[in-house]
N, C-alpha and C. Protein backbone atom coordinates (compact mmCIF):
# COMPACT_ATOMS: atom_id res chain seq x y z
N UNK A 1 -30.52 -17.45 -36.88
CA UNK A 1 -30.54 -18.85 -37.25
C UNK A 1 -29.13 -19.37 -37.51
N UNK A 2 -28.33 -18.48 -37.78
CA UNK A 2 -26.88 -19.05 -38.54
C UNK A 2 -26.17 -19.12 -37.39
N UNK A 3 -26.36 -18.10 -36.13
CA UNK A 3 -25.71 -18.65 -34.85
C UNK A 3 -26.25 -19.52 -34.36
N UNK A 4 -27.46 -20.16 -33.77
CA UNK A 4 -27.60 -21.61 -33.83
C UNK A 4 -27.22 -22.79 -34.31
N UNK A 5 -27.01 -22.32 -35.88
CA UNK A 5 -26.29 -23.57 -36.68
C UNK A 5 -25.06 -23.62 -36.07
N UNK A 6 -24.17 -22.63 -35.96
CA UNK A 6 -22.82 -22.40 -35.81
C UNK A 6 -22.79 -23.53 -34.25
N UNK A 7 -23.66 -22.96 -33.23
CA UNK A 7 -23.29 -23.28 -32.02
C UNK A 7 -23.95 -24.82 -31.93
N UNK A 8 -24.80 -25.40 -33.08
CA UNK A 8 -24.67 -26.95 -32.72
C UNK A 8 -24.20 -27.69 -33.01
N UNK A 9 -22.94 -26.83 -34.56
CA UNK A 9 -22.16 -27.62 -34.98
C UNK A 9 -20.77 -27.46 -34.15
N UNK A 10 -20.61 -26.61 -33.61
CA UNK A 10 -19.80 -26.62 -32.41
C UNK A 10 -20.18 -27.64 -31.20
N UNK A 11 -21.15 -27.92 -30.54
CA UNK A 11 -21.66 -28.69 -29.52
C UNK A 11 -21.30 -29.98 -30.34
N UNK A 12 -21.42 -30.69 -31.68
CA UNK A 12 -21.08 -31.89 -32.17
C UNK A 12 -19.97 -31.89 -32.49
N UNK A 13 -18.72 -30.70 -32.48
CA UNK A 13 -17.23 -31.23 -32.93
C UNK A 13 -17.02 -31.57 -31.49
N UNK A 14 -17.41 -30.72 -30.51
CA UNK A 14 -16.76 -30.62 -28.95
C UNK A 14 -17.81 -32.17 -28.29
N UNK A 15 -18.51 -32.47 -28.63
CA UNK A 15 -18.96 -33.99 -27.96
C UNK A 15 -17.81 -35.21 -28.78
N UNK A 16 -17.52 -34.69 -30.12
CA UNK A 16 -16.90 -35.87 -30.72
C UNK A 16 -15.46 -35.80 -30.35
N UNK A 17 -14.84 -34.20 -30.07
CA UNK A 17 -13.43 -34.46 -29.59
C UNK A 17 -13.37 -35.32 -28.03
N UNK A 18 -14.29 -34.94 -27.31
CA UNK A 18 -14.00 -35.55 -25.75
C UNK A 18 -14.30 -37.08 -25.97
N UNK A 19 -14.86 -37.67 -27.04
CA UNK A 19 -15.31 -39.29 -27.40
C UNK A 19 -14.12 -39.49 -27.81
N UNK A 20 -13.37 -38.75 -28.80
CA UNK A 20 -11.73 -39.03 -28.97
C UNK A 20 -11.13 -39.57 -27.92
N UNK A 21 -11.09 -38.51 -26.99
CA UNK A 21 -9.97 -38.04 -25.84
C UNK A 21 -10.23 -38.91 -25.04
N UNK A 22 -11.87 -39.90 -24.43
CA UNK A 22 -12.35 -40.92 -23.95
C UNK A 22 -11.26 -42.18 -24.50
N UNK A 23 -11.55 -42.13 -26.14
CA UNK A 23 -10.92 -43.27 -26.17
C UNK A 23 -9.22 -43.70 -26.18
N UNK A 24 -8.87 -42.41 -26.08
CA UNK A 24 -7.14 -42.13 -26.31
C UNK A 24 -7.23 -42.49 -24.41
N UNK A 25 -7.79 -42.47 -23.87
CA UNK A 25 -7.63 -41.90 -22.18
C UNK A 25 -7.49 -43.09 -21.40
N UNK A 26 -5.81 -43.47 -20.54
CA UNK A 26 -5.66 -44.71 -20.18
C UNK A 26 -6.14 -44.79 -18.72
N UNK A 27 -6.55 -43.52 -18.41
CA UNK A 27 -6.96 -43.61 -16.69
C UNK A 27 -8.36 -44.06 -17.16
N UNK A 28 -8.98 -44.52 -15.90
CA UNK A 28 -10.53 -45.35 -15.85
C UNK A 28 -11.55 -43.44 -15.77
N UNK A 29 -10.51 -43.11 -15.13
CA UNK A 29 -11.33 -41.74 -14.11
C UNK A 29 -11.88 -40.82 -15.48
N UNK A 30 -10.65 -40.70 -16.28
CA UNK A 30 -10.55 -39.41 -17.20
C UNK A 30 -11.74 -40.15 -18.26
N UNK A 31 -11.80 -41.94 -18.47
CA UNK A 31 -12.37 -42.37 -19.13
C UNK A 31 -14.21 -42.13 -18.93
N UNK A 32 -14.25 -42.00 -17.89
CA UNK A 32 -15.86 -42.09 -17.22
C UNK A 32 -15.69 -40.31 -17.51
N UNK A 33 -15.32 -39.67 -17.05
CA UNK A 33 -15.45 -37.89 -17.04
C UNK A 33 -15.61 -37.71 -18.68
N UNK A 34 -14.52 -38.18 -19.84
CA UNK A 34 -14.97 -37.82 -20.98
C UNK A 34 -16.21 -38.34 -21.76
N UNK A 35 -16.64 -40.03 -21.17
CA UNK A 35 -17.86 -40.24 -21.47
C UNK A 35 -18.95 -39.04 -21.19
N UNK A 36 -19.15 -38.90 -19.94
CA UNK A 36 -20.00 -38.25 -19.50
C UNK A 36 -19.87 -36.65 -20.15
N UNK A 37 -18.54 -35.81 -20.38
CA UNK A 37 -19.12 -34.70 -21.09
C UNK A 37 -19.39 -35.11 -22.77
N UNK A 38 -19.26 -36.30 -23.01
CA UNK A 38 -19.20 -36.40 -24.33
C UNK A 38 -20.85 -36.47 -24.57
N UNK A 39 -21.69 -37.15 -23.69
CA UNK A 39 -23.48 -37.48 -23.76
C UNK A 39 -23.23 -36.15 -23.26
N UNK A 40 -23.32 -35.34 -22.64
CA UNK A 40 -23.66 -34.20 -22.12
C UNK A 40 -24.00 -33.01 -22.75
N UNK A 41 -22.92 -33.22 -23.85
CA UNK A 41 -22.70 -32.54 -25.18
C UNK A 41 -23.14 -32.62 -26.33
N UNK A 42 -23.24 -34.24 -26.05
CA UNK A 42 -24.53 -34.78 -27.43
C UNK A 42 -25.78 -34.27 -27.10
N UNK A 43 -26.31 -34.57 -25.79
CA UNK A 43 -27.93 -33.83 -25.69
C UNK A 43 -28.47 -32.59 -25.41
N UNK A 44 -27.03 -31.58 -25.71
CA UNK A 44 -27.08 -30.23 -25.54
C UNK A 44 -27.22 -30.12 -27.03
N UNK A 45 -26.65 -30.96 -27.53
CA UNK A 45 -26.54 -30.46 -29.12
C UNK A 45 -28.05 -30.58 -29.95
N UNK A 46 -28.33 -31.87 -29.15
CA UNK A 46 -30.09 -32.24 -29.52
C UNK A 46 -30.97 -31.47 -29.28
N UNK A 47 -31.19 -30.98 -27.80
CA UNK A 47 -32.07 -29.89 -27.72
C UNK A 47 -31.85 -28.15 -28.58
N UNK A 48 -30.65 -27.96 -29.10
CA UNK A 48 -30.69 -27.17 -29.99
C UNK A 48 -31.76 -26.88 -31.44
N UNK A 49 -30.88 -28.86 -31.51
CA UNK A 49 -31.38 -29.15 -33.10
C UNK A 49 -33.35 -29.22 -33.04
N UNK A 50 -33.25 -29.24 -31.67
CA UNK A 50 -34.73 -29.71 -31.64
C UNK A 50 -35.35 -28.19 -31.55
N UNK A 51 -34.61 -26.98 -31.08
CA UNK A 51 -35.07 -25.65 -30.94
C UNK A 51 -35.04 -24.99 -32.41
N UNK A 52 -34.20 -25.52 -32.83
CA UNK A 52 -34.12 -24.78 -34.59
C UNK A 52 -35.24 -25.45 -35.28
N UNK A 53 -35.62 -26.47 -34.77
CA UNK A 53 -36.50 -27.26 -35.96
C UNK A 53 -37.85 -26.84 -35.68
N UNK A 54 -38.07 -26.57 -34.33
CA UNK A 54 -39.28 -26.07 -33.85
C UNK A 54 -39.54 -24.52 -34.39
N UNK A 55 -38.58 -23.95 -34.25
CA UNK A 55 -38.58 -22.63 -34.32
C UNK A 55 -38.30 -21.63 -35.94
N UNK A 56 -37.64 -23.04 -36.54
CA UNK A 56 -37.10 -22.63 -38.06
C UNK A 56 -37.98 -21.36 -39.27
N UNK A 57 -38.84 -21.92 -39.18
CA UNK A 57 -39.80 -20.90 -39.94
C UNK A 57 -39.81 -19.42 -39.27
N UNK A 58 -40.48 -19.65 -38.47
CA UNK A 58 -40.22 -18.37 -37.29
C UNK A 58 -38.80 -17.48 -37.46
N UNK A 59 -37.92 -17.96 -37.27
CA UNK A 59 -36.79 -17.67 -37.53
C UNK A 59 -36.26 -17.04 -38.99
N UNK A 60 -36.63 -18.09 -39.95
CA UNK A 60 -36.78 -17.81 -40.95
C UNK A 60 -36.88 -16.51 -41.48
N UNK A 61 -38.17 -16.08 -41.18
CA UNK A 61 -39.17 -14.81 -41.41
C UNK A 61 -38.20 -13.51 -41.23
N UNK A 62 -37.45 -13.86 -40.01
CA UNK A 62 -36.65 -12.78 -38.89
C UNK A 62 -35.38 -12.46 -40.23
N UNK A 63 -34.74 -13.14 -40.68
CA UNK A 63 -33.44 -13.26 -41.30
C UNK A 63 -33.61 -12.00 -42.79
């Protein structure tokens, strides 16, 4: 369970640095590429949060 936590709070620093780097980013190109891994990263991070929440108890038990 604690590597899950670890790896979705990693998936939300790494969606929020490339939303940085989006908005620091004066090319159009680099601007559309960091959008896109930035959602990419947000709904990787969701289906995590959505696997721990499903699975939490379960998990739980294991620890």
């Amino acid at each position: 369970m604690k590597d899950m936590q670890a790896q979705l709070e990693k998936l939300r620093t790494d969606a929020a640095e490339c939303a940085l780097i989006r908005d620091l980013a004066t090319e159009p190109k680099k601007r559309e590429l960091f959008t896109r891994l930035a959602e990419h990263l947000t709904v990787l991070a969701d289906e995590v949060e959505h696997a721990i929440a499903a699975a939490g108890p379960e998990l739980k038990r294991k620890e």
